[in-house]
Protein backbone atom coordinates (compact mmCIF):
# COMPACT_ATOMS: atom_id res chain seq x y z
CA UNK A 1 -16.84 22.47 8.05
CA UNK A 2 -20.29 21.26 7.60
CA UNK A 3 -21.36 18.80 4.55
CA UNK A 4 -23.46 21.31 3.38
CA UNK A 5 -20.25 23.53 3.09
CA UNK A 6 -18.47 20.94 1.65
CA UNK A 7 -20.76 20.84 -1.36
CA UNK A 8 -19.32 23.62 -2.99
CA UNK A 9 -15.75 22.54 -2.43
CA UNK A 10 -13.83 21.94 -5.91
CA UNK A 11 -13.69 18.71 -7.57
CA UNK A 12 -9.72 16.96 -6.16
CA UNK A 13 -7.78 14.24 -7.33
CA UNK A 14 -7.42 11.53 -4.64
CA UNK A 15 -3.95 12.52 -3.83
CA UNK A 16 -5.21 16.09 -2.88
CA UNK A 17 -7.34 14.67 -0.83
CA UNK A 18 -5.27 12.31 0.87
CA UNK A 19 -2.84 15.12 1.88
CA UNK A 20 -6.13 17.30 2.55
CA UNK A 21 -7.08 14.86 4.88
CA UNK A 22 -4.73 12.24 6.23
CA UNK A 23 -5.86 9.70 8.24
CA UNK A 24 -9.39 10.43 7.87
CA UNK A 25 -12.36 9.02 6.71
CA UNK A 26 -13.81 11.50 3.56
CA UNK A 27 -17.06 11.04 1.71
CA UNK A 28 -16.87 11.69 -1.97
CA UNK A 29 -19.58 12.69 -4.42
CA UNK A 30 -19.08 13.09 -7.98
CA UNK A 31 -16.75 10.24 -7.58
CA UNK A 32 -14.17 10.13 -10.38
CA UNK A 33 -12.98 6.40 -10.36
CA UNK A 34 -12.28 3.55 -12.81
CA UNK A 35 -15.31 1.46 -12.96
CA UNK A 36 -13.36 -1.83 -13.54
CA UNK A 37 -11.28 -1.87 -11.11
CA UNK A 38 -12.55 0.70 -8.63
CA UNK A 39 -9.49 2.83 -8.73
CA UNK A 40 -10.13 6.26 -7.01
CA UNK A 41 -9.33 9.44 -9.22
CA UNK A 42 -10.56 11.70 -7.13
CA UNK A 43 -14.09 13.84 -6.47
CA UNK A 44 -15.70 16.18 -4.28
CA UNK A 45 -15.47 15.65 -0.72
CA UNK A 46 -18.93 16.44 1.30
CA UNK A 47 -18.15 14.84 4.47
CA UNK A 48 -14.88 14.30 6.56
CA UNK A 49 -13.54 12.71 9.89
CA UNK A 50 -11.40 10.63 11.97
CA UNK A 51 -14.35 8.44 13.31
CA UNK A 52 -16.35 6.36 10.33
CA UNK A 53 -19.08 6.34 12.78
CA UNK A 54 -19.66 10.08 13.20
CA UNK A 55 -18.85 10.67 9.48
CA UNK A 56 -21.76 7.91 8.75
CA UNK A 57 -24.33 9.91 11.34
CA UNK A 58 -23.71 12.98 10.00
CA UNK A 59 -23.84 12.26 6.25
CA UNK A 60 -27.32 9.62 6.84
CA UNK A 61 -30.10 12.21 6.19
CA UNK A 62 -28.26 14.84 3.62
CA UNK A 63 -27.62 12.07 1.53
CA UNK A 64 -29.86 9.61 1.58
CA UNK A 65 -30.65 7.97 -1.82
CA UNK A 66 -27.73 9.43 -3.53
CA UNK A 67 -24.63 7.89 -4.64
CA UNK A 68 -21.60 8.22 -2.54
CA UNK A 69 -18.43 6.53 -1.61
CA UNK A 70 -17.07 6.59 1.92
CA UNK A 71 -12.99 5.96 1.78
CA UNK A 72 -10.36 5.66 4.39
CA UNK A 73 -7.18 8.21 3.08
CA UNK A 74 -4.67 6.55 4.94
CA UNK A 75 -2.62 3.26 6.02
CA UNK A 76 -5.46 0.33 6.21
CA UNK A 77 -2.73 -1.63 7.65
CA UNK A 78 -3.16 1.05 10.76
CA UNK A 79 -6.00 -1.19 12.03
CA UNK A 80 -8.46 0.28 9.94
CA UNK A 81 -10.95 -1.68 7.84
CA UNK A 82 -12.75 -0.83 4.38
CA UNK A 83 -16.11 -1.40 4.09
């Protein structure tokens, strides 16, 4: 799937997409999260992968300017970092 594809994907909740897409990296627009504390509710996922790198190359120019939140769906405790 491309990101323009995933555009017109439907609005999930963030345990959709974390059985959607385990272990990956997703990029959510039309984020749905507590502002407080920064839970995750879910949103619409535009980009996904299992290398952060290639998800952040691929997602530079389509959305550049706009808001965005780039997540990690699984374990951090895997070796993976948030950013």
């Amino acid at each position: 799937m491309t990101p323009m594809e995933a555009i017109v994907e439907e609005h999930l909740s963030w345990e959709q997409i974390r059985k959607k897409y385990p272990d990956e990296w997703v990029v959510l627009i039309d984020l749905d999260a507590d502002e407080l504390t920064h839970e995750v509710f879910g949103g619409v996922v535009f980009d996904h992968g299992k290398d952060r790198k290639n998800v952040y190359a691929r997602i530079k120019k389509p959305l550049a300017g706009k808001s965005r939140s780039v997540l990690f769906t699984g374990d951090v405790g895997k070796g993976n970092f948030l950013f």
